[in-house]
N, C-alpha and C. Protein backbone atom coordinates (compact mmCIF):
# COMPACT_ATOMS: atom_id res chain seq x y z
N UNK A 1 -21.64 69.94 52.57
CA UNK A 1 -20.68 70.82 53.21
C UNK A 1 -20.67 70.54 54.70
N UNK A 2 -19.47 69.81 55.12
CA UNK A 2 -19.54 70.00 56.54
C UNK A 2 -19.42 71.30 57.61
N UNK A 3 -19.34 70.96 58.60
CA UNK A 3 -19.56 72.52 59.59
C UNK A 3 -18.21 72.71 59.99
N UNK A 4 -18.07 73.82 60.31
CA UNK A 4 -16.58 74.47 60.85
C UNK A 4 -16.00 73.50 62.20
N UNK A 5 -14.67 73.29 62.21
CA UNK A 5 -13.81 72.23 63.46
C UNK A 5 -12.70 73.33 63.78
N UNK A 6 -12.83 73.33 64.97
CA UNK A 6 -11.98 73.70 66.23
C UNK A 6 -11.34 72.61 66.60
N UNK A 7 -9.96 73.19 67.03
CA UNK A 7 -9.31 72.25 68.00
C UNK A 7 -9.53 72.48 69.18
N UNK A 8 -9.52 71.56 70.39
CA UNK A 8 -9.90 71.44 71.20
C UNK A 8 -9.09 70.35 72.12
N UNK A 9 -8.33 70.49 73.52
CA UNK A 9 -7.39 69.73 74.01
C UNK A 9 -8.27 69.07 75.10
N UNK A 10 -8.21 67.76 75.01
CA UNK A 10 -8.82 66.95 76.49
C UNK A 10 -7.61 66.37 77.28
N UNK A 11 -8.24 65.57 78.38
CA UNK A 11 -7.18 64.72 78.60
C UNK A 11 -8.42 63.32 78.63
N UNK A 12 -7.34 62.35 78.05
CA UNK A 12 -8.20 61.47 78.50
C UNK A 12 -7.42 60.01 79.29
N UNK A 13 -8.45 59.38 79.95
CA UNK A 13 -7.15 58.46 80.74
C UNK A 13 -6.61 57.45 79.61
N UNK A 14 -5.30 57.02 80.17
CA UNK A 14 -4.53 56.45 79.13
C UNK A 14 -5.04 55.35 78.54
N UNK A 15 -6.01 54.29 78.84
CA UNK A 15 -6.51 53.28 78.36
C UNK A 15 -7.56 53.55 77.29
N UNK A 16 -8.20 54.64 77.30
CA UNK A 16 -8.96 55.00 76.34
C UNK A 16 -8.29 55.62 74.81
N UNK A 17 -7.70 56.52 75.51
CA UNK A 17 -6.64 56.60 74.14
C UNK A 17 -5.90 56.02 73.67
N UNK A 18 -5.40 54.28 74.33
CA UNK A 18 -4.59 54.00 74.02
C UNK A 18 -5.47 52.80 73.01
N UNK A 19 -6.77 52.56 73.47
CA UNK A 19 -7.61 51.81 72.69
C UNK A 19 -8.01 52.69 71.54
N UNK A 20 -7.75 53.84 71.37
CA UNK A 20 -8.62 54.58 70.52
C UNK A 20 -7.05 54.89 69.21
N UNK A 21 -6.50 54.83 69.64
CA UNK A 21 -5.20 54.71 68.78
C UNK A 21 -4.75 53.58 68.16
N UNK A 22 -5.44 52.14 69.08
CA UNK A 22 -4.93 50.75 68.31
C UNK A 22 -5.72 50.49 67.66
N UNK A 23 -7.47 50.93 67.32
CA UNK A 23 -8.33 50.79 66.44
C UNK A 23 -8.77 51.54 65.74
N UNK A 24 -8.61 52.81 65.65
CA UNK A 24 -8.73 53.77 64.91
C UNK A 24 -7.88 54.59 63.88
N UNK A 25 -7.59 54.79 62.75
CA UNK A 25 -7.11 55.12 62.18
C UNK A 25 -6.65 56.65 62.50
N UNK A 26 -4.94 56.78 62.37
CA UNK A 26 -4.99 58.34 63.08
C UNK A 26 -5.63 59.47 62.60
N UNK A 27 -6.05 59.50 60.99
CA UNK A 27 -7.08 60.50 60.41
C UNK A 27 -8.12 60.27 60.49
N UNK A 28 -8.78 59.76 61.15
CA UNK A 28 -10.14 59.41 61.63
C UNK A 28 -10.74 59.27 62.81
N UNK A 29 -9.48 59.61 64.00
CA UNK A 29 -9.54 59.60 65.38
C UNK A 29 -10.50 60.53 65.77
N UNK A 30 -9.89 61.88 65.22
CA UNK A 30 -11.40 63.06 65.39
C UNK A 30 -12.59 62.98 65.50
N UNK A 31 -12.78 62.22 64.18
CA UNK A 31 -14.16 61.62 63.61
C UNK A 31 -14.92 61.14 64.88
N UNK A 32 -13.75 59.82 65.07
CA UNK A 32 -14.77 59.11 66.47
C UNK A 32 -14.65 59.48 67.29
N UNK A 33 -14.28 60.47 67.89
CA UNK A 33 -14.29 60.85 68.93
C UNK A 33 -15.42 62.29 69.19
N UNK A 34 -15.61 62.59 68.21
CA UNK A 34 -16.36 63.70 67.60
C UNK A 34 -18.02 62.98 67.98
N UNK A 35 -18.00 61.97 67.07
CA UNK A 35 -19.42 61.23 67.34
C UNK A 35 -19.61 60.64 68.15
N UNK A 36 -18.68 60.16 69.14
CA UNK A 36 -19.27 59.68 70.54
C UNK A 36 -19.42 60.81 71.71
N UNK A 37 -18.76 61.62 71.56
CA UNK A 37 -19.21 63.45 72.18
C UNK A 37 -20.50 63.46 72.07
N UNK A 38 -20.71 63.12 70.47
CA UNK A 38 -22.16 63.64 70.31
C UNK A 38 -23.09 63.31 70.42
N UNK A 39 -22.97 61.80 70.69
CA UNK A 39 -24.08 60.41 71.03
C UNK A 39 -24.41 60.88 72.53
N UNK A 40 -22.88 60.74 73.25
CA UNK A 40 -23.02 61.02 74.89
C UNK A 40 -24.25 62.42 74.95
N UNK A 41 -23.76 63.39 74.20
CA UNK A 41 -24.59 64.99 74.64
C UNK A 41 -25.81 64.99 74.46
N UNK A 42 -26.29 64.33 73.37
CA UNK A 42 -27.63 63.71 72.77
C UNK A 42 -28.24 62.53 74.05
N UNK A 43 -27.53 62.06 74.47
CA UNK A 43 -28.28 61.04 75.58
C UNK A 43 -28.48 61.53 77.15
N UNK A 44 -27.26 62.81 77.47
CA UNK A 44 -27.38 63.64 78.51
C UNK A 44 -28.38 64.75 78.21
N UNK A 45 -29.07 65.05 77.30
CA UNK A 45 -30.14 66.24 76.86
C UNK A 45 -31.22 65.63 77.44
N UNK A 46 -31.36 64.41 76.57
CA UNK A 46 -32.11 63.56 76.54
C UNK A 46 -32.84 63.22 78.25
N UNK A 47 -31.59 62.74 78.71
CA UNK A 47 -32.38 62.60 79.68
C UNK A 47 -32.35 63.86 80.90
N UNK A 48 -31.82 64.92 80.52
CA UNK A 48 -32.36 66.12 81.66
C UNK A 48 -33.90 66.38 81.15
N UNK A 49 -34.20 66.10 79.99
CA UNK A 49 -35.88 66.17 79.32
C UNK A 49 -36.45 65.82 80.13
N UNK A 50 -36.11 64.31 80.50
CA UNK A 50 -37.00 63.42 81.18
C UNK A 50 -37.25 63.82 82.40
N UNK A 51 -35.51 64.27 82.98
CA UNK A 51 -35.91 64.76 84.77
C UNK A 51 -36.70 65.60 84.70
N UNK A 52 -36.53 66.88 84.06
CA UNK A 52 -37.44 67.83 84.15
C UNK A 52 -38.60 67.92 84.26
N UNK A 53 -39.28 66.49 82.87
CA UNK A 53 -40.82 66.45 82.89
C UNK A 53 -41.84 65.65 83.40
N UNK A 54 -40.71 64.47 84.07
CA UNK A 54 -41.11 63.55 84.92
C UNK A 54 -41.95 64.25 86.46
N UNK A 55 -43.58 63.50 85.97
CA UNK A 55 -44.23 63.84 86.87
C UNK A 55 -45.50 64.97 86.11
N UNK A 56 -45.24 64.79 85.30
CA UNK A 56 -46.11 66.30 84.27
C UNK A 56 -47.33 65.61 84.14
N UNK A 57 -47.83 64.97 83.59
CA UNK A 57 -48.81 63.83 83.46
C UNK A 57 -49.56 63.75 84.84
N UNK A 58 -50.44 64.04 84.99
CA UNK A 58 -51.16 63.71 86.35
C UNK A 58 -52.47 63.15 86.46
N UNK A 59 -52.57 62.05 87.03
CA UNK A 59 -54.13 61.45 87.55
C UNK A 59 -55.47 62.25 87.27
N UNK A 60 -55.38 62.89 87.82
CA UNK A 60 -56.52 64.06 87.86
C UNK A 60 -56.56 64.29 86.96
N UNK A 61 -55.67 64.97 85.91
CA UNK A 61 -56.05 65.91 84.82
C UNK A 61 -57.20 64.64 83.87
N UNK A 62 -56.65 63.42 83.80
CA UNK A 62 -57.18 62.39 83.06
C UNK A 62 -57.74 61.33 83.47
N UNK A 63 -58.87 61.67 83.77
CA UNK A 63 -59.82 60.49 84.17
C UNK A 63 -60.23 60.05 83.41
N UNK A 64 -60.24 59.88 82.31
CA UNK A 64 -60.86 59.03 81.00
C UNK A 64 -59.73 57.83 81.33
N UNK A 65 -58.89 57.71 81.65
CA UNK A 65 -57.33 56.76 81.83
C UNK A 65 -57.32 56.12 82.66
N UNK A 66 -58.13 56.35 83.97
CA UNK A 66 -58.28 55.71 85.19
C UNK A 66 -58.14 54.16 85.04
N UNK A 67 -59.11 53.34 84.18
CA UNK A 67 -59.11 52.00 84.08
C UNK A 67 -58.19 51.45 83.19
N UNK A 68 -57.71 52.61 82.65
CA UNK A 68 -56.10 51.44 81.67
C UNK A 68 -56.69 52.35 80.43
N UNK A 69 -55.62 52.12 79.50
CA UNK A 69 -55.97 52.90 78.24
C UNK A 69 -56.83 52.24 77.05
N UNK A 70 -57.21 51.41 76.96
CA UNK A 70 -58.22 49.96 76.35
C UNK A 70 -59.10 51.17 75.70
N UNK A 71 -60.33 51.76 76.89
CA UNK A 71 -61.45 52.12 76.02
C UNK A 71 -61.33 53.72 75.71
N UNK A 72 -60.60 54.26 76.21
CA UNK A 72 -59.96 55.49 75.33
C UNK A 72 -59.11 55.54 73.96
N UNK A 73 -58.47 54.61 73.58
CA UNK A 73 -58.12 53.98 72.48
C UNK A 73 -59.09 53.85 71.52
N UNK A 74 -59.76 52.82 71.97
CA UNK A 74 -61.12 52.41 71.05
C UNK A 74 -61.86 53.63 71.07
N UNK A 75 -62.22 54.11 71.81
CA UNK A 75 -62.63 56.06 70.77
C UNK A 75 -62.48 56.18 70.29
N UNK A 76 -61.15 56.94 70.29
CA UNK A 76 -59.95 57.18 69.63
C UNK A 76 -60.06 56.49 67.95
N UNK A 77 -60.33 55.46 68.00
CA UNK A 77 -60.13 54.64 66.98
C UNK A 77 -61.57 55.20 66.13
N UNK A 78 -62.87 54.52 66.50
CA UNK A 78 -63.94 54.87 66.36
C UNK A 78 -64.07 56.03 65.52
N UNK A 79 -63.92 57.10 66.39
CA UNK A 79 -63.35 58.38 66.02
C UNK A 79 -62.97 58.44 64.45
N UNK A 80 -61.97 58.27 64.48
CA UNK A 80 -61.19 58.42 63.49
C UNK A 80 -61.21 57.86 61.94
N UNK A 81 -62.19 56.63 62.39
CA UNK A 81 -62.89 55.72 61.40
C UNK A 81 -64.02 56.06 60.61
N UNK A 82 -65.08 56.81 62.30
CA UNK A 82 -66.22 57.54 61.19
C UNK A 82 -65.82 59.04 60.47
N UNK A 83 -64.76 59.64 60.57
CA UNK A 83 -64.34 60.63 59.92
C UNK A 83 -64.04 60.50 58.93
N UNK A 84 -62.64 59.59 58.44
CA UNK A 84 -62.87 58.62 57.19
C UNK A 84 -63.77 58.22 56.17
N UNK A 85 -64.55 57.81 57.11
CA UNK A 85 -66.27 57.19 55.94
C UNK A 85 -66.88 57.80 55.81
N UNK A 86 -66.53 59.19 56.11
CA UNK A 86 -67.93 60.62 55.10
C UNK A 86 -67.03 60.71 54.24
């Protein structure tokens, strides 16, 4: 079951619609235009995530990380291996 559609009026500049009319089928124009809305909104979310959390992660909190992630890994691993083998 798909979800409920509204109409909805844009403008868009003439080269886009005019490409979107010579390759697209006119009952299916919605469609794509629908899913590239939704790609774009999904990639603008996306990256206000990033602005927002960029910088969250800090030096200090993690000094086990200081020299590269190599022997925190191999813990990590270790770890997880002798838990396994009981």
């Amino acid at each position: 079951m798909g979800s409920a559609t509204r109409q909805a009026n844009f403008l868009l500049p003439e080269e886009i619609l005019k490409d979107l009319k010579a390759s697209v089928p006119k009952r299916e124009q919605s469609k794509v235009v629908a899913e590239a809305l939704r790609k774009e909104l999904k990639r603008l979310k996306l990256q206000k995530v990033l602005n927002t959390s960029f910088g969250a992660w800090k030096e200090i909190d993690h000094p086990e990380l200081k020299k590269g992630t190599g022997d925190f890994i191999s813990k990590l691993r270790k770890s997880s291996r002798s838990k396994r083998a009981k």
